[in-house]
Protein backbone atom coordinates (compact mmCIF):
# COMPACT_ATOMS: atom_id res chain seq x y z
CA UNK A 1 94.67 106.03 85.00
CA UNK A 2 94.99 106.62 88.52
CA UNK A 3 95.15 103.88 91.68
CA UNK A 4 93.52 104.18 94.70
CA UNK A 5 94.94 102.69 97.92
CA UNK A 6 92.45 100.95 99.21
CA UNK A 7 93.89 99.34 103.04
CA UNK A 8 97.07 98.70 104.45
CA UNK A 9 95.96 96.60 107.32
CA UNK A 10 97.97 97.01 110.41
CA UNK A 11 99.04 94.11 112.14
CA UNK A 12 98.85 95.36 115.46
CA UNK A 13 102.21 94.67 118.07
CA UNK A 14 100.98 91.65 120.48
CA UNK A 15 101.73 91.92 123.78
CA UNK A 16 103.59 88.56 124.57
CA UNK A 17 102.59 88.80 128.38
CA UNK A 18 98.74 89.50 127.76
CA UNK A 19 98.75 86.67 124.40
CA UNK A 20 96.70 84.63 122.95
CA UNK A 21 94.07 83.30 121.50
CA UNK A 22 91.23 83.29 119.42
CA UNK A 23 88.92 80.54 116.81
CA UNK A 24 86.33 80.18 115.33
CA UNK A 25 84.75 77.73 112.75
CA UNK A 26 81.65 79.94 111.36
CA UNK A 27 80.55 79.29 107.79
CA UNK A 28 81.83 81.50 105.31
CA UNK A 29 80.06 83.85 103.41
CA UNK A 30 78.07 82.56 100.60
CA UNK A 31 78.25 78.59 102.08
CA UNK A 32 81.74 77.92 100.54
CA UNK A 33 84.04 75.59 101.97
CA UNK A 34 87.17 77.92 101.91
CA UNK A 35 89.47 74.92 101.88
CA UNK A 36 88.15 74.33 98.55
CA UNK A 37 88.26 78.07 97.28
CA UNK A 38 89.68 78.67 93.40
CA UNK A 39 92.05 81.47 94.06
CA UNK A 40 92.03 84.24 91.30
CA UNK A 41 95.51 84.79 89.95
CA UNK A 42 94.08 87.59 87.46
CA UNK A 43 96.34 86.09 83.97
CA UNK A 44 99.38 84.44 86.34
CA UNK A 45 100.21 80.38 86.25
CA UNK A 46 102.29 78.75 88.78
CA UNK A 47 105.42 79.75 87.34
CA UNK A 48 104.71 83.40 87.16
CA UNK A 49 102.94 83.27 91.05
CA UNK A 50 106.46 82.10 91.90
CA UNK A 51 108.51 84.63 90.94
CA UNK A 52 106.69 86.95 92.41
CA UNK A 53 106.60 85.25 95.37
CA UNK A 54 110.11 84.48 95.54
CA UNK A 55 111.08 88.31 94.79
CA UNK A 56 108.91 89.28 97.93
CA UNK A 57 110.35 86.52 100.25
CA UNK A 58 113.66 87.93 98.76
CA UNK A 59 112.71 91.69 99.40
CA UNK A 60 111.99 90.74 103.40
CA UNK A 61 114.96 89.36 103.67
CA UNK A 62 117.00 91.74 102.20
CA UNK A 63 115.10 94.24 104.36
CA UNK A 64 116.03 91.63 107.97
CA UNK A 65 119.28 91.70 106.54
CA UNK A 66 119.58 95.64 106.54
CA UNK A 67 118.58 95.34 110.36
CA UNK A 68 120.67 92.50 111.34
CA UNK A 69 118.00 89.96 111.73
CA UNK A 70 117.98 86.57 110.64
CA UNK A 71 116.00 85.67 107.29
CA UNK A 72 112.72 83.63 107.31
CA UNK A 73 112.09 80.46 105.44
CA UNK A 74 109.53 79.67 103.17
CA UNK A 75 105.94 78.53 104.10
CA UNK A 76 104.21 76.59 102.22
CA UNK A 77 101.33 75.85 104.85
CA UNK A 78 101.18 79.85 105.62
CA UNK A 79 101.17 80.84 102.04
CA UNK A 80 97.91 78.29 101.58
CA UNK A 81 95.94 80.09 104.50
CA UNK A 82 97.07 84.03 103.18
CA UNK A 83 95.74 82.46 99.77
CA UNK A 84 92.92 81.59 101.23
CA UNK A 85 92.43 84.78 103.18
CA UNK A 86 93.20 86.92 100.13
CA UNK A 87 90.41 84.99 97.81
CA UNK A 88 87.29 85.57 100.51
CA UNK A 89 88.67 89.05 101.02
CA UNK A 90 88.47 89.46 96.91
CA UNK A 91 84.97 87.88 96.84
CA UNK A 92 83.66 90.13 99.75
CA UNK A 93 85.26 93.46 99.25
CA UNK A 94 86.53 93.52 102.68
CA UNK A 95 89.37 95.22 103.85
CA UNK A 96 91.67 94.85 106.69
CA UNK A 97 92.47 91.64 108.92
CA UNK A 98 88.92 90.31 109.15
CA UNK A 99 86.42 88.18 107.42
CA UNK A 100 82.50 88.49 106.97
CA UNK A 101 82.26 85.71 109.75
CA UNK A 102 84.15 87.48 112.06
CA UNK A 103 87.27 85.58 111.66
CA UNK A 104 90.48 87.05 112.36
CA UNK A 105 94.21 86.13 111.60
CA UNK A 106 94.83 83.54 114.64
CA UNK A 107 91.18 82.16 113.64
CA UNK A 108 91.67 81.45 110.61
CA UNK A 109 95.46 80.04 110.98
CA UNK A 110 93.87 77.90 113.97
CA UNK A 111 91.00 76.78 112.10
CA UNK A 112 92.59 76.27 108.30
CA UNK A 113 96.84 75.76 109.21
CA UNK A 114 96.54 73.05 111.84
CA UNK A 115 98.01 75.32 114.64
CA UNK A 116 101.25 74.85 115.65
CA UNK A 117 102.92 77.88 114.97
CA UNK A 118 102.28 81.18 116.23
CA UNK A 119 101.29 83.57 113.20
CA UNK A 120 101.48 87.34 112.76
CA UNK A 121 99.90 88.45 109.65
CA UNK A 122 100.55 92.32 107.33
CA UNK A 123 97.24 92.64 104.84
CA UNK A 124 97.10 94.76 101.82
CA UNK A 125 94.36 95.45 99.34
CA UNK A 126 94.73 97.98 96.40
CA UNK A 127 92.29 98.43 93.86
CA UNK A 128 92.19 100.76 90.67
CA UNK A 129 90.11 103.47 90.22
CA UNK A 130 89.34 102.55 85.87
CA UNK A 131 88.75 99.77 84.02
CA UNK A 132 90.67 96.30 83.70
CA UNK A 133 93.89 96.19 84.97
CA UNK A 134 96.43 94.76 82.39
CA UNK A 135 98.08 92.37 85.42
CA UNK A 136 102.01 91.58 84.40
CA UNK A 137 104.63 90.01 87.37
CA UNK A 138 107.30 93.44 87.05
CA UNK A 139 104.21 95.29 87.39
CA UNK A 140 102.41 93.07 90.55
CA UNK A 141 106.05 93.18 92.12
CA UNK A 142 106.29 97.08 92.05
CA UNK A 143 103.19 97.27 93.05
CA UNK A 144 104.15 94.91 96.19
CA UNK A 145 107.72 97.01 96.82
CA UNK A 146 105.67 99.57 97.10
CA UNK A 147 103.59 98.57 100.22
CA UNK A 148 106.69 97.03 101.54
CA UNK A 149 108.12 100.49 101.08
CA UNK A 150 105.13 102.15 102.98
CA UNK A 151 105.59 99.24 105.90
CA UNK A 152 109.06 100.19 106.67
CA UNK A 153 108.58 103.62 106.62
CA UNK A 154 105.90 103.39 109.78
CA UNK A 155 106.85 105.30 113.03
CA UNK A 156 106.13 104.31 116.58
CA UNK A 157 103.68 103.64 118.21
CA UNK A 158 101.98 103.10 114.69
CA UNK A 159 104.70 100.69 113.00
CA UNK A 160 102.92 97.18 113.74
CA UNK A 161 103.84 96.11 109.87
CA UNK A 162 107.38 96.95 110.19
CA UNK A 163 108.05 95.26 113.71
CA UNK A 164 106.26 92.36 111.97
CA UNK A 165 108.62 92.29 109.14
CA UNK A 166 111.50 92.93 111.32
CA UNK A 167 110.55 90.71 114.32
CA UNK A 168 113.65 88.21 115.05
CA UNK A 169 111.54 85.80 116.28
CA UNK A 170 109.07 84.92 113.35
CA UNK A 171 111.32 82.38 111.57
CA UNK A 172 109.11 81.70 109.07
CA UNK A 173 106.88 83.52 106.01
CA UNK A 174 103.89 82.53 103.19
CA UNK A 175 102.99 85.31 100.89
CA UNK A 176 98.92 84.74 100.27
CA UNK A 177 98.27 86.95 96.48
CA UNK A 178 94.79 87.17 94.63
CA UNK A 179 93.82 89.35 91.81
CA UNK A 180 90.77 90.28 90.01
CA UNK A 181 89.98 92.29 86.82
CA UNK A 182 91.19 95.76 88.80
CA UNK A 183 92.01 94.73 92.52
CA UNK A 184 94.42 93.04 94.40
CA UNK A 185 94.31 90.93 97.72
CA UNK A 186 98.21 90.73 99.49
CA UNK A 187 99.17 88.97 102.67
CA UNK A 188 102.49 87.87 104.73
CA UNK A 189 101.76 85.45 106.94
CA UNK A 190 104.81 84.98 109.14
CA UNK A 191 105.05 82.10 111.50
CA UNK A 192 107.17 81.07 114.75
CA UNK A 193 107.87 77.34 114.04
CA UNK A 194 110.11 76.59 117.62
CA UNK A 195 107.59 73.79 119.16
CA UNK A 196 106.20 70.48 117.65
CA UNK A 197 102.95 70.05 119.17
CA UNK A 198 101.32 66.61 119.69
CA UNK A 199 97.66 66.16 117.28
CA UNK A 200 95.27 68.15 118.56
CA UNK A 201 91.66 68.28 117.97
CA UNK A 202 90.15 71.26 116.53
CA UNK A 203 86.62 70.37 118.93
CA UNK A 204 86.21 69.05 122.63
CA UNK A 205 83.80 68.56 125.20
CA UNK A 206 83.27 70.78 127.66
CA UNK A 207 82.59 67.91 130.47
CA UNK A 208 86.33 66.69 129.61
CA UNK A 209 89.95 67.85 130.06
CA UNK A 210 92.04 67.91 126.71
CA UNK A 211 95.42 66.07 126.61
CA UNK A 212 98.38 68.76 125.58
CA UNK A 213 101.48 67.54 125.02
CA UNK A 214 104.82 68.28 122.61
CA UNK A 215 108.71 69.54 122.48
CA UNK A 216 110.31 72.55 122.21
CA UNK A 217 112.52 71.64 119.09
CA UNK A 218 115.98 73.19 120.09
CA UNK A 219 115.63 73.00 124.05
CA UNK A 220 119.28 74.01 124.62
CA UNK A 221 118.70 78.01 122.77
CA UNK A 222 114.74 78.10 124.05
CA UNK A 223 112.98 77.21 127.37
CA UNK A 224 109.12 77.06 128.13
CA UNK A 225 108.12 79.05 130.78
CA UNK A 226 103.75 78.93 130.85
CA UNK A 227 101.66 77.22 128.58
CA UNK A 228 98.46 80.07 128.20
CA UNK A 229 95.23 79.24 127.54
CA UNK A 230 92.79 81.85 125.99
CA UNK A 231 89.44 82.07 126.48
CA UNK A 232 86.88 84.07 123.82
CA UNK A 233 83.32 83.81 123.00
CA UNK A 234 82.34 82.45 118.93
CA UNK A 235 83.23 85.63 116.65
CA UNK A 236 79.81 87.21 115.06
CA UNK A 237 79.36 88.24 111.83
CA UNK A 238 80.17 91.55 110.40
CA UNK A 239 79.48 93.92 107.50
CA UNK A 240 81.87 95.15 105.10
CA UNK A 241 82.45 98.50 107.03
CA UNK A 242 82.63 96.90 109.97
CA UNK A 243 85.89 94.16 108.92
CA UNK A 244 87.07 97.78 107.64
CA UNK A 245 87.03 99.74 110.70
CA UNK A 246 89.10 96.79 112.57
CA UNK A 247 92.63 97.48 110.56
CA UNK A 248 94.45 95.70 113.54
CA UNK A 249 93.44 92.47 115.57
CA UNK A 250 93.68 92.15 119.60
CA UNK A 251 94.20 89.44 122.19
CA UNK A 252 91.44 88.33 124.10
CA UNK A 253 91.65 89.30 128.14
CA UNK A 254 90.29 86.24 129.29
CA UNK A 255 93.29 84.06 130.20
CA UNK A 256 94.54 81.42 132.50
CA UNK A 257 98.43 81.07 133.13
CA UNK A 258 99.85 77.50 133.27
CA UNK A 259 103.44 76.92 135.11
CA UNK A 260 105.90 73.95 135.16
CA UNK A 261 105.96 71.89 137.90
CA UNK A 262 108.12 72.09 140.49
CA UNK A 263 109.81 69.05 142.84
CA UNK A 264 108.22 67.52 145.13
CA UNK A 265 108.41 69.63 148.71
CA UNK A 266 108.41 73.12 146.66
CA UNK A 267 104.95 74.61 145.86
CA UNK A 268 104.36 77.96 144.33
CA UNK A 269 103.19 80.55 146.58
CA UNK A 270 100.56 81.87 144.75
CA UNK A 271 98.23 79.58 145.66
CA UNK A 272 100.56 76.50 147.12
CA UNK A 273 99.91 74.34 144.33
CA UNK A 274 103.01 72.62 142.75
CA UNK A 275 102.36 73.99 139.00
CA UNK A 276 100.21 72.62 135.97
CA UNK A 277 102.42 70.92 133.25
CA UNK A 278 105.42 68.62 133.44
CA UNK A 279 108.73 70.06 131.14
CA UNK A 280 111.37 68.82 130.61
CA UNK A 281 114.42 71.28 129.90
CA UNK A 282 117.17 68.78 128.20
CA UNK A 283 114.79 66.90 125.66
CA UNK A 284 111.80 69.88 125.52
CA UNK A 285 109.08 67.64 126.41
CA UNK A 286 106.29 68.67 128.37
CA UNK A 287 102.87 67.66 128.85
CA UNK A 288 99.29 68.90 130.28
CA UNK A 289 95.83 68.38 130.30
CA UNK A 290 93.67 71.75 129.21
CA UNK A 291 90.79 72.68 131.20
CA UNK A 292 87.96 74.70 129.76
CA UNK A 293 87.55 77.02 132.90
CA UNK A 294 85.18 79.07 131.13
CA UNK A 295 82.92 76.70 130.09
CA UNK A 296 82.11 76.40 126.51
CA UNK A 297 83.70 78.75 123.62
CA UNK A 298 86.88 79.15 121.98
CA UNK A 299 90.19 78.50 123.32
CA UNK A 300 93.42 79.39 122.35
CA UNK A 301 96.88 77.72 123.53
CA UNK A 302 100.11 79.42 123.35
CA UNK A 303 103.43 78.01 124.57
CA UNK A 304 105.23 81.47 125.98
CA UNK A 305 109.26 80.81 124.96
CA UNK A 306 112.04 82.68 126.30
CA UNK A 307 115.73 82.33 125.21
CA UNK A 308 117.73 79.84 127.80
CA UNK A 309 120.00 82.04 129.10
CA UNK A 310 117.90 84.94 129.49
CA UNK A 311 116.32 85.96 133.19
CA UNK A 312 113.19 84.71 134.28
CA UNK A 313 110.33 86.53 132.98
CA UNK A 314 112.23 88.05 130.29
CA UNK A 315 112.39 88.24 126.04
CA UNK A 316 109.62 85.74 126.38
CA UNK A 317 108.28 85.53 122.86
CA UNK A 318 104.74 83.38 121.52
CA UNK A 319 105.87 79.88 120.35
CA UNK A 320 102.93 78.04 119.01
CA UNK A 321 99.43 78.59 118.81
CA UNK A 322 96.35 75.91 118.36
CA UNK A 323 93.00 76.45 118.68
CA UNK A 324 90.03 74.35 120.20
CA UNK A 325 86.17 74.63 119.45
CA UNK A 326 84.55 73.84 123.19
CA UNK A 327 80.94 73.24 122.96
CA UNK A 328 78.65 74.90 125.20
């Protein structure tokens, strides 16, 4: 009985210097809350789920390892919103990084993880081609080798999975797994976890500036150089062919840079204004108030990291990511 490959989502490279940000609350298909999905696990309990999981966490680091990069942690928050992903993808028969709503990865990490850290997500989705699938862990973990296998094998330009799975500066992973009769639903949903950011709604008013505020959490190996703030309109809705013809996601263009202050008698020349947030290097603190410059929409805020003892305007690398709802 034959398989059929049915998507290996890309998840394309993101440009650090044109980041950012997307969101979008829109109800999901079929009026259900997705927080309170059922995920299919085809015959698997929580002890079987596990193992699998564990053997893929331990395949991408073994695979890190091979390249000299640093192994991820385990994600418990991450794995919840790939779960999530994976059971709506199941229901819908979508393929790729997008939802029937229009959601994409950064949406839906924004909207259902909290925001906090940045996310970059790989997406599978295999199906067979005959009956019922007689589901068993060796055989869901070969199954999973295998499109790690097909990852790492990717050649530039087109090799967003395996710069995801290789990137040293995702720290962190969550495997999201659903299965049905004959299809499966994979995703690793890596995460940047370097900043604590302060609460933040999800919603604001338009008429009002937003308090941002938090710490780089190890200010002595990372600095912040610009808080960005990302400006898109509400995602639409698409069709089935449609969330398959979009097998990578984009940043928006729509962006507004914010810089640390400078002392008092030093102004940027740019526009002679002494900078937008306050930072400080030795504890990590800074603090901000967001404007919605474009009026009402989405907005997405990344805190652009570099390492400390790299050059200005160098290795910078996307630190955190939250989302707010702006009403029109």
């Amino acid at each position: 009985m034959a398989a059929r490959l049915l998507a290996l989502a890309l998840c394309a490279g993101l440009s650090l210097l044109v980041a950012a940000g997307v969101a979008a609350p829109a109800p999901p298909a079929g009026g259900q809350d997705p927080e309170a999905m059922e995920i299919p696990r085809g015959p698997f309990g929580d002890s079987e789920l596990e193992k699998i999981r564990q053997a893929m966490l331990e395949r991408i680091n073994f695979d890190r390892e091979l390249e000299g990069v640093d192994p991820v942690e385990w994600d418990d928050e991450a794995a919840r919103v790939g779960d999530i992903f994976c059971a709506i993808s199941l229901r819908d028969g979508t393929v790729g990084h997008y939802t029937l709503d229009g959601m994409s990865p950064l949406d839906r990490w924004g909207i259902f993880g909290g925001g906090g850290p940045y996310v970059s997500e790989n997406t599978c989705a295999w199906a067979w081609s005959g009956p019922t699938v007689d589901w068993s862990v060796r055989g869901v973990i070969r199954l999973l080798d295998q499109f790690q296998d097909m990852m790492l094998a990717e050649q530039p330009p087109e090799d967003g999975h395996r710069r995801t799975i290789l990137d040293p500066h995702l720290t962190h992973v969550g495997i999201g797994l659903a299965l049905s009769e004959n299809q499966l639903r994979y995703a690793q949903e890596f995460t940047s976890r370097y900043v604590e950011i302060d609460e933040t709604p999800l919603e604001a008013d338009r008429r009002e500036d937003l308090p941002f505020s938090g710490r780089v959490m190890e200010p002595s190996d990372y600095r912040l150089d610009y808080i960005l703030l990302y400006h898109k309109d509400p995602p639409e809705p698409l069709t089935v062919a449609e969330c398959a013809q979009r097998m990578s996601y984009e940043l928006p263009e729509t962006r507004k840079v914010l810089r640390p202050m400078v002392d008092e008698g030093l102004y940027y020349q740019s526009d002679g204004s002494r900078g937008e947030f306050t930072y400080d290097p030795s504890t990590g603190e800074f603090s901000t108030e967001l404007s919605w410059y474009k009026g009402g929409g989405w907005y997405g805020v990344i805190c652009l990291l570099a390492p400390s003892h790299s050059p200005p305007g160098e290795a910078q690398f996307s630190g955190s990511w939250n989302v707010v709802q702006v009403g029109s």
